[in-house]
C-alpha atoms as a PDB file:
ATOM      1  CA  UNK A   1      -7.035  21.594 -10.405  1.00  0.00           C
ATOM      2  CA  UNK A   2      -8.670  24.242  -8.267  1.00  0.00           C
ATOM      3  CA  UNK A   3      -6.661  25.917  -5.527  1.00  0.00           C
ATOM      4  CA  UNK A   4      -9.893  27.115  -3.854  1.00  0.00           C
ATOM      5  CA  UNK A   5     -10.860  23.687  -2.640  1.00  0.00           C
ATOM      6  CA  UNK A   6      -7.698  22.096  -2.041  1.00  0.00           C
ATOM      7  CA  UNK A   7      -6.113  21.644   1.329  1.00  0.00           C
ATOM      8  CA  UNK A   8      -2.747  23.669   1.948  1.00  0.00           C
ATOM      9  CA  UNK A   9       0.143  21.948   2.135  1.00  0.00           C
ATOM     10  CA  UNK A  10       3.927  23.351   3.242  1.00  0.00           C
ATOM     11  CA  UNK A  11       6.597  21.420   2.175  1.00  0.00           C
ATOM     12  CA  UNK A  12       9.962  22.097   5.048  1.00  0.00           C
ATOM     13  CA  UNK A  13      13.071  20.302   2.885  1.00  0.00           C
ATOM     14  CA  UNK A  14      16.558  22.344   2.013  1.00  0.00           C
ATOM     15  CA  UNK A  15      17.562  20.111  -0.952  1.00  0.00           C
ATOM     16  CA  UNK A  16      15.470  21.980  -3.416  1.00  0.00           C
ATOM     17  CA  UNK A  17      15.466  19.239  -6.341  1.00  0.00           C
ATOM     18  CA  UNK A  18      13.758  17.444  -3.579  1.00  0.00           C
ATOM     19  CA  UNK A  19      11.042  19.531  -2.328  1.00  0.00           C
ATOM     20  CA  UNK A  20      10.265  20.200  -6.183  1.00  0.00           C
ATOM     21  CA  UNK A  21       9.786  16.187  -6.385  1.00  0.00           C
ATOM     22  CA  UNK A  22       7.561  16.236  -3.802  1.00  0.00           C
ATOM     23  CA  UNK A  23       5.583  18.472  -4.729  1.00  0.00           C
ATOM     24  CA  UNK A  24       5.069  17.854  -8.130  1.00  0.00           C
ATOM     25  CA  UNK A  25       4.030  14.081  -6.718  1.00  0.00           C
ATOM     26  CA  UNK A  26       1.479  15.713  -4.117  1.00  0.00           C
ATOM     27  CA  UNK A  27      -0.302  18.008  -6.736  1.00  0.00           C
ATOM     28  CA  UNK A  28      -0.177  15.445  -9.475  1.00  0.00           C
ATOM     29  CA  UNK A  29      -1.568  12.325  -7.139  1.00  0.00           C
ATOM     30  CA  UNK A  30      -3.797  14.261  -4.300  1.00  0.00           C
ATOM     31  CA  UNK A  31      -6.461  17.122  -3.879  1.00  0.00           C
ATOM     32  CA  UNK A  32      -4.032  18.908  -2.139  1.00  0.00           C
ATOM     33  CA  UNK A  33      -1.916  22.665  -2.841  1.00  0.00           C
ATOM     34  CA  UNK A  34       1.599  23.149  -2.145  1.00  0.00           C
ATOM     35  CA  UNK A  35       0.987  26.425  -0.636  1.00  0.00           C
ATOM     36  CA  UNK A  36       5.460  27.020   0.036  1.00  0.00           C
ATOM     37  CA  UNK A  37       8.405  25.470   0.424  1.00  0.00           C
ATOM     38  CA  UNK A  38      10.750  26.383   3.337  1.00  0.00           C
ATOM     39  CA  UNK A  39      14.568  25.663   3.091  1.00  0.00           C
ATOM     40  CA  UNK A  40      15.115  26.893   7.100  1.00  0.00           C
ATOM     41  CA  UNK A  41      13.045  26.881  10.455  1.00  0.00           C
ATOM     42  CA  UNK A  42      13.072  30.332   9.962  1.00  0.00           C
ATOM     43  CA  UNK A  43      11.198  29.957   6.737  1.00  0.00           C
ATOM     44  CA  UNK A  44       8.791  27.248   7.967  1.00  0.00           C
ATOM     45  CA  UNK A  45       7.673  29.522  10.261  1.00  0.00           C
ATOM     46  CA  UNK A  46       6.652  32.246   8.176  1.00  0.00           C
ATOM     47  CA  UNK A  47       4.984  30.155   5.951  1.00  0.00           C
ATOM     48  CA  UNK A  48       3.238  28.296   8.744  1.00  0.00           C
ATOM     49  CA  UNK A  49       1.655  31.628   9.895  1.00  0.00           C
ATOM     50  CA  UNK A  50       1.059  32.504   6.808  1.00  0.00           C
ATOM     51  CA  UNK A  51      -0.970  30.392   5.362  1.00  0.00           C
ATOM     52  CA  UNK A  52      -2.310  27.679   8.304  1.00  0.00           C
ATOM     53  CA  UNK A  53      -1.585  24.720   6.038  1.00  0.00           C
ATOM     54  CA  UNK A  54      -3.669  21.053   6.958  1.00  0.00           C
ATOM     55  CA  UNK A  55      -0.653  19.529   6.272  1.00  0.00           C
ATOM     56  CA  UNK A  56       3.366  19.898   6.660  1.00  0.00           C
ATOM     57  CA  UNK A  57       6.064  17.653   5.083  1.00  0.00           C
ATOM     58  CA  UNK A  58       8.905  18.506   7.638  1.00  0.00           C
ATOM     59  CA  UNK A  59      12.769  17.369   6.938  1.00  0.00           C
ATOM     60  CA  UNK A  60      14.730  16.870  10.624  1.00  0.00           C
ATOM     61  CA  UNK A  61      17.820  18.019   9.197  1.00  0.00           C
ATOM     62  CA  UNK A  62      17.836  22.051   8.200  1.00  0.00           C
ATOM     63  CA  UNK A  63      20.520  24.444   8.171  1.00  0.00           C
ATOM     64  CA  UNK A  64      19.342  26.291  11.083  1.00  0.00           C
ATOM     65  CA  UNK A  65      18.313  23.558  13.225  1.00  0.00           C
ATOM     66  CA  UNK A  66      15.781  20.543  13.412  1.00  0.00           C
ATOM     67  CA  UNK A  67      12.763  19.878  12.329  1.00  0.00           C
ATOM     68  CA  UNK A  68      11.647  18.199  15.101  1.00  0.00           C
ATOM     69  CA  UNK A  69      11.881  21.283  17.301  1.00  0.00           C
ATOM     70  CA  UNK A  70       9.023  22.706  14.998  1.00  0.00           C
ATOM     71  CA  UNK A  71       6.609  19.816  16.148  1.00  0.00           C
ATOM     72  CA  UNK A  72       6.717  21.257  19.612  1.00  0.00           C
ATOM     73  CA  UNK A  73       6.378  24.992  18.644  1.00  0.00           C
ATOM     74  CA  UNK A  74       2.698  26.635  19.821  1.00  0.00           C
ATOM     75  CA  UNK A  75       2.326  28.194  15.986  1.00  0.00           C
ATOM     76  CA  UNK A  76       2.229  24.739  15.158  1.00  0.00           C
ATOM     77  CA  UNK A  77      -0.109  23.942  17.454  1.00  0.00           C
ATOM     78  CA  UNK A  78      -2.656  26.846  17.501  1.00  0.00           C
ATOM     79  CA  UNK A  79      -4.431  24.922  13.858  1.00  0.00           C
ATOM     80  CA  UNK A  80      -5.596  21.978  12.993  1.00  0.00           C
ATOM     81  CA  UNK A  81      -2.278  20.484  11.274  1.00  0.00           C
ATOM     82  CA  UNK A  82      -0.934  16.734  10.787  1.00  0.00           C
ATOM     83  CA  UNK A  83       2.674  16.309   9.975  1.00  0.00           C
ATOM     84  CA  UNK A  84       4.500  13.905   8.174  1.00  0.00           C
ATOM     85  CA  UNK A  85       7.707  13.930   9.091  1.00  0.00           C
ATOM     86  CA  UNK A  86      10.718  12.727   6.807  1.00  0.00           C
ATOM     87  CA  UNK A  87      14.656  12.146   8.973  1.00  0.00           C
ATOM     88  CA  UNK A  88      17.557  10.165   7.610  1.00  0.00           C
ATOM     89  CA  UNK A  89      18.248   9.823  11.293  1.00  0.00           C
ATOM     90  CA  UNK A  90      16.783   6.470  12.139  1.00  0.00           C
ATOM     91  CA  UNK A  91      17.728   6.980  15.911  1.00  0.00           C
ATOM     92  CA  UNK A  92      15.048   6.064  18.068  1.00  0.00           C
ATOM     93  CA  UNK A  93      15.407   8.872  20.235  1.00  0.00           C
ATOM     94  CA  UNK A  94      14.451  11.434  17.221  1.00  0.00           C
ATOM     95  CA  UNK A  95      11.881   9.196  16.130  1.00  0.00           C
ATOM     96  CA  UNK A  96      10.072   8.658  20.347  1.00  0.00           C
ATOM     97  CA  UNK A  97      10.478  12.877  20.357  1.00  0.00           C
ATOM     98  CA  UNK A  98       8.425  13.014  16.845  1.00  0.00           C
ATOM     99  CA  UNK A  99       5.881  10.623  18.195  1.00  0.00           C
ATOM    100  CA  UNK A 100       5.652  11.922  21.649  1.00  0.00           C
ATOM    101  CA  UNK A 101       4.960  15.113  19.927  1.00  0.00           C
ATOM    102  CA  UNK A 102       2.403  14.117  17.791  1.00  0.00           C
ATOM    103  CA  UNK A 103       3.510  13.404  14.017  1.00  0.00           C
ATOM    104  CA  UNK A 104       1.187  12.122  11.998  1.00  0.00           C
ATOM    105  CA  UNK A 105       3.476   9.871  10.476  1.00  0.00           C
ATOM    106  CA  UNK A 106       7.271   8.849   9.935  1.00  0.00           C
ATOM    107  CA  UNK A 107       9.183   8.419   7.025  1.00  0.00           C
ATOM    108  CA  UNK A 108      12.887   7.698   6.759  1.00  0.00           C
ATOM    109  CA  UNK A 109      15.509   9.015   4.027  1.00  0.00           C
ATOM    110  CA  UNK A 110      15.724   8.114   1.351  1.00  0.00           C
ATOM    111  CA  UNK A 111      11.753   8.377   0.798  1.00  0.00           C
ATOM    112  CA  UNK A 112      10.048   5.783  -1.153  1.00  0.00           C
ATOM    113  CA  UNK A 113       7.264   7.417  -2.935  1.00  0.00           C
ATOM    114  CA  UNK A 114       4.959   4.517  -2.741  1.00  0.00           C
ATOM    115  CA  UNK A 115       5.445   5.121   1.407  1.00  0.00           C
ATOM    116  CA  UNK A 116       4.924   8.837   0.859  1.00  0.00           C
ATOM    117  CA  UNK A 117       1.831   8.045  -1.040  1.00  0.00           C
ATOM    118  CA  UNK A 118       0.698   5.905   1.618  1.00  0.00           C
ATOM    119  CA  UNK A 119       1.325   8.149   3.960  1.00  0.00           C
ATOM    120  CA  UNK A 120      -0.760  10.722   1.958  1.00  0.00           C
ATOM    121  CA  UNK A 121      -3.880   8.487   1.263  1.00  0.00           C
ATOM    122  CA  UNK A 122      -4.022   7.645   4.957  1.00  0.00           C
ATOM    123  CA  UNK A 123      -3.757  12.187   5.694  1.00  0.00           C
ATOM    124  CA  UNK A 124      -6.659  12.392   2.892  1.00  0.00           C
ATOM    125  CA  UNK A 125      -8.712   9.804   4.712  1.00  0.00           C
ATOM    126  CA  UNK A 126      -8.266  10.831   8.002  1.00  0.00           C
ATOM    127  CA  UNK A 127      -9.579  14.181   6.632  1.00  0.00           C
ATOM    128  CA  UNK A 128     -13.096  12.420   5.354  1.00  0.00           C
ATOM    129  CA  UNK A 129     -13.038  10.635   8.549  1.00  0.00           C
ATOM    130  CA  UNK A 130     -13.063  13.421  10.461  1.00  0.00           C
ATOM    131  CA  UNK A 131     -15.404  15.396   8.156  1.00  0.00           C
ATOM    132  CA  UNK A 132     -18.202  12.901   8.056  1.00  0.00           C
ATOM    133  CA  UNK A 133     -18.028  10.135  11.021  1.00  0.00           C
ATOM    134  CA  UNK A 134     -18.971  11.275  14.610  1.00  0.00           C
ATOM    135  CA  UNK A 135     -17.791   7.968  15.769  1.00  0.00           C
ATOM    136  CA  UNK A 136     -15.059   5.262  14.629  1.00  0.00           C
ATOM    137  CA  UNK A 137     -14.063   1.978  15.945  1.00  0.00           C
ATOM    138  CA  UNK A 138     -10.598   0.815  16.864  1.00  0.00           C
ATOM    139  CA  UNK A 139      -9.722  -0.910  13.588  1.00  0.00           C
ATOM    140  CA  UNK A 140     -10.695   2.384  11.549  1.00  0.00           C
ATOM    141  CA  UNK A 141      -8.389   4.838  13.804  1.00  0.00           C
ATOM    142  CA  UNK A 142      -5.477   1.605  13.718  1.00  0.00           C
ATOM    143  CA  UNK A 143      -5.644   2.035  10.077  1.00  0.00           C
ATOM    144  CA  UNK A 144      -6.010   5.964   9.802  1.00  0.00           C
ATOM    145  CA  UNK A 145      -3.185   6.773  12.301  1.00  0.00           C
ATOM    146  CA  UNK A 146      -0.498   3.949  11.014  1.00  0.00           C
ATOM    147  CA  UNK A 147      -0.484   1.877  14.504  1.00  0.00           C
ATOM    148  CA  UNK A 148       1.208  -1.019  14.113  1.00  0.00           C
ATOM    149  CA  UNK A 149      -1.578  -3.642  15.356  1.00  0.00           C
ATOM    150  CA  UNK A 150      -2.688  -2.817  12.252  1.00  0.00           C
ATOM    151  CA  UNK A 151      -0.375  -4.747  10.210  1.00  0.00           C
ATOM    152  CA  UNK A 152       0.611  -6.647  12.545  1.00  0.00           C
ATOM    153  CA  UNK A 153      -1.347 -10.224  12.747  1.00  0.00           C
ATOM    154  CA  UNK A 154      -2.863 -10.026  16.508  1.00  0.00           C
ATOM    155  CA  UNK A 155      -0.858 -12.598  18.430  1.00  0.00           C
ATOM    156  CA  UNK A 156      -3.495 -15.297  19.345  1.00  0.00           C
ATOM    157  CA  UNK A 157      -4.180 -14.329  23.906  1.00  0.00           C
ATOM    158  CA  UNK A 158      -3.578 -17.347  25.836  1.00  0.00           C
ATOM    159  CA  UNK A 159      -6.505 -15.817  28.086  1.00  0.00           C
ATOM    160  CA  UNK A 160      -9.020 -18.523  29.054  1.00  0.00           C
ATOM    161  CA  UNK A 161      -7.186 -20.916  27.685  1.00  0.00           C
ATOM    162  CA  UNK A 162      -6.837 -24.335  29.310  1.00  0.00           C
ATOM    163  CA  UNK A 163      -4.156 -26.503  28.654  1.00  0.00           C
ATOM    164  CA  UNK A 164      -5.823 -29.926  29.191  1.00  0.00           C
ATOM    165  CA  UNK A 165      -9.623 -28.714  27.203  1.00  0.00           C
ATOM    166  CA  UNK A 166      -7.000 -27.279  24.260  1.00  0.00           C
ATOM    167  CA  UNK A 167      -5.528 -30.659  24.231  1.00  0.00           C
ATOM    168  CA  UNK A 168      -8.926 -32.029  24.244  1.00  0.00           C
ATOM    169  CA  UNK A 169     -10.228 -30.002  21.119  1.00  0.00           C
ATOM    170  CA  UNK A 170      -7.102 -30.538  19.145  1.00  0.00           C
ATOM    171  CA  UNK A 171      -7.028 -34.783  19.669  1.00  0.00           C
ATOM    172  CA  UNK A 172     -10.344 -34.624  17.875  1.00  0.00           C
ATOM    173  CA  UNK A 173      -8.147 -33.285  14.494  1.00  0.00           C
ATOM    174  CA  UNK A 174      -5.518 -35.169  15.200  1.00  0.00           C
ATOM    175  CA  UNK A 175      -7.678 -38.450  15.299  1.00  0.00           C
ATOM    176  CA  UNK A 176      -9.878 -37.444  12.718  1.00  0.00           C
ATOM    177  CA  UNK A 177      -7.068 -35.415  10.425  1.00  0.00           C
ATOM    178  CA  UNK A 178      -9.096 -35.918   6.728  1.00  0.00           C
ATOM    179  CA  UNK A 179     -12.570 -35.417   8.772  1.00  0.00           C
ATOM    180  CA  UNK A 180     -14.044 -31.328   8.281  1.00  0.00           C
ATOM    181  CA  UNK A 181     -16.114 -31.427  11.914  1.00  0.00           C
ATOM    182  CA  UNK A 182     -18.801 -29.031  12.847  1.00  0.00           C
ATOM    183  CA  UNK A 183     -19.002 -27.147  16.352  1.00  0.00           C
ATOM    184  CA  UNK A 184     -21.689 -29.505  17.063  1.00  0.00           C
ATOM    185  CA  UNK A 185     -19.859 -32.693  16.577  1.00  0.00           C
ATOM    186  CA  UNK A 186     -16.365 -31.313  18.236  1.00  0.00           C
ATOM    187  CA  UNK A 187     -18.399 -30.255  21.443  1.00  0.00           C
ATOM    188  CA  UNK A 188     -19.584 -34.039  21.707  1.00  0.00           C
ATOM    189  CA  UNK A 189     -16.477 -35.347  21.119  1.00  0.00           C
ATOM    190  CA  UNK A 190     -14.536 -33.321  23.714  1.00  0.00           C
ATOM    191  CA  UNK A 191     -17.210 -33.577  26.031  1.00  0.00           C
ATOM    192  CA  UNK A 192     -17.252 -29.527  26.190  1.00  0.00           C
ATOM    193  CA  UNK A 193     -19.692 -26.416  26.157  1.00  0.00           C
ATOM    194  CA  UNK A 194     -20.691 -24.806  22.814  1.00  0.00           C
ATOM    195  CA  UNK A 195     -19.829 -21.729  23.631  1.00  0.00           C
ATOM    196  CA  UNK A 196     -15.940 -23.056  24.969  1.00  0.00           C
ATOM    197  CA  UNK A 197     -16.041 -25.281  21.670  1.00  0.00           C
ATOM    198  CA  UNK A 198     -15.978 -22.167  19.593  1.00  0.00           C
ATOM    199  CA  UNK A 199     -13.309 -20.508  22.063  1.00  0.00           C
ATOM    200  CA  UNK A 200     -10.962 -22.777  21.524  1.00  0.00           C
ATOM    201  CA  UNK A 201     -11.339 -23.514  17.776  1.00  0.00           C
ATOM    202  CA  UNK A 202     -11.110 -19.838  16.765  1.00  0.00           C
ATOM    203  CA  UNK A 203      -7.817 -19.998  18.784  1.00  0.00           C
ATOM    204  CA  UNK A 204      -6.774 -23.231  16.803  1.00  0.00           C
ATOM    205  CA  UNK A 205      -7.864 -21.206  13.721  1.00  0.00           C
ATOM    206  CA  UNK A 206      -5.706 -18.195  14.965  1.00  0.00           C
ATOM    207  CA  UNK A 207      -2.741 -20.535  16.109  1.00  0.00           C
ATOM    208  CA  UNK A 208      -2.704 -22.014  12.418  1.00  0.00           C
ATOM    209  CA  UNK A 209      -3.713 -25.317  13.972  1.00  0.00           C
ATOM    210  CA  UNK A 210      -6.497 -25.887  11.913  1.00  0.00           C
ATOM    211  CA  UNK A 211      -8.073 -23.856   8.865  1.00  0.00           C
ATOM    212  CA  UNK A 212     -12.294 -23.432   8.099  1.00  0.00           C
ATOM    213  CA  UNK A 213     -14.195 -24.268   5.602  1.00  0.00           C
ATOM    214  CA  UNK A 214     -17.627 -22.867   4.346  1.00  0.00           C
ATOM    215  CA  UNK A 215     -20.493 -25.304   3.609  1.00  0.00           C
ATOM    216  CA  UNK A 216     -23.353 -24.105   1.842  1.00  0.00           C
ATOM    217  CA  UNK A 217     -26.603 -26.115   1.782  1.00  0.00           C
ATOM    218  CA  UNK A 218     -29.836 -25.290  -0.025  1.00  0.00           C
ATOM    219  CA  UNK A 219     -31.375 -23.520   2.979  1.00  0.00           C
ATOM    220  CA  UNK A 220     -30.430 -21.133   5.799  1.00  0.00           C
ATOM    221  CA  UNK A 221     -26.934 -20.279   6.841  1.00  0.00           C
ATOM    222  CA  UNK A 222     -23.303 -21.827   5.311  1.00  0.00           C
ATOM    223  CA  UNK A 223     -21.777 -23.901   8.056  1.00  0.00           C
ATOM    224  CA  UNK A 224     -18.852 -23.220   9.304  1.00  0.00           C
ATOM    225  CA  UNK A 225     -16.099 -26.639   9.097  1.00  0.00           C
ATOM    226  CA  UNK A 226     -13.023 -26.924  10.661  1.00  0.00           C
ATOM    227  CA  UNK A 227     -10.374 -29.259   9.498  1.00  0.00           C
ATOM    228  CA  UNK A 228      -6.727 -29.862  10.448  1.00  0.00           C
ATOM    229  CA  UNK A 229      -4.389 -27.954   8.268  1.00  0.00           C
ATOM    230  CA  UNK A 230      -1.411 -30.185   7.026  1.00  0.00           C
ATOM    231  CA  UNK A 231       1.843 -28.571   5.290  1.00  0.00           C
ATOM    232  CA  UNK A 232       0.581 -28.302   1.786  1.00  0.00           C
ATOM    233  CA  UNK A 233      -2.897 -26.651   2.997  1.00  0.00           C
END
């Protein structure tokens, strides 16, 4: 692999066997170059200045101090760098001072490689992002910077949601529980608005109250059906 092209990377860990691991896993998996490995602050530093690396694997726990300190240092901050940082200390208070001062990612010891390659496919994409797209949505910068919504199922919002129309919408199911209804014939049973109908079946659909099914007919659009889910469907 050519150097030339590949983003620097500066690995910050003191257990040597372990810095060589991680390297040998970044070169071997990614387009990126282990430019140095630092076994102090003191070290880390030099490096950092340098050689300006994109990227920084930084261990919390170094013989002349924390890693964490480095985050906040304004050599770290005068280039465009993302850090990963890697602690064994899974106290929040190390973790809120990493994310206050804007780590890329976490990772706690001992690090599972398939989380550090994670990690790493999420740096390399953030990269493209940010070398081709002018503009992203929510969903792409959820997934690029690790937020939690992101994996996280959104929890279905109560907002604009009646009690006595929900009740409404779901009696139709539970009367009709083997019947796959349409938006058209829910609306007429429930004596409600199209545009609530659909309201308040995607938040039976989100709520798990009922599932959807796809019809397809020989012209146009599928339609969409919605049937009650029971505890083997």
């Amino acid at each position: 692999m050519s150097h030339n092209s590949a983003l620097n990377v500066v690995i910050v860990e003191d257990e040597p066997y372990l810095a060589g691991l991680h390297r040998d896993f970044i070169e071997q998996h990614f387009h990126l170059h282990v430019a140095g490995i630092a076994a102090t602050l003191e070290q880390a530093r030099s490096l950092l200045q340098r050689h300006q690396p994109r990227l920084v694997l930084l261990d919390n726990f170094l013989p002349d101090g924390q890693g964490v300190d480095l985050l906040d240092d304004p050599l770290l901050k005068s280039f465009d760098c993302s850090v990963i940082f890697i602690t064994a200390a899974s106290d929040m208070q190390t973790c809120s001072h990493a994310m206050r001062s804007g780590a890329f990612d976490y990772i706690i010891k001992p690090v599972s490689f398939h989380r550090l390659r994670s990690s790493l496919e999420r740096f390399m994409q953030l990269v493209e992002t940010l070398r081709h797209v002018k503009v992203v949505d929510q969903q792409a910068l959820d997934r690029l910077f690790n937020r939690a919504s992101s994996d996280i199922p959104p929890t279905p919002s109560l907002k604009g949601i009646e009690p006595k129309t929900l009740a409404l919408v779901q009696g139709v199911f539970t009367a009709g529980p083997d019947v796959s209804w349409s938006v058209e014939e829910i609306v007429a049973e429930a004596g409600i608005s199209k545009t609530t109908g659909r309201r308040y079946l995607e938040y039976c659909v989100e709520t798990g109250f009922i599932s959807v099914e796809m019809q397809y007919g020989n012209i146009g659009h599928p339609r969409r059906l919605y049937r009650k889910k029971t505890a083997g469907r």
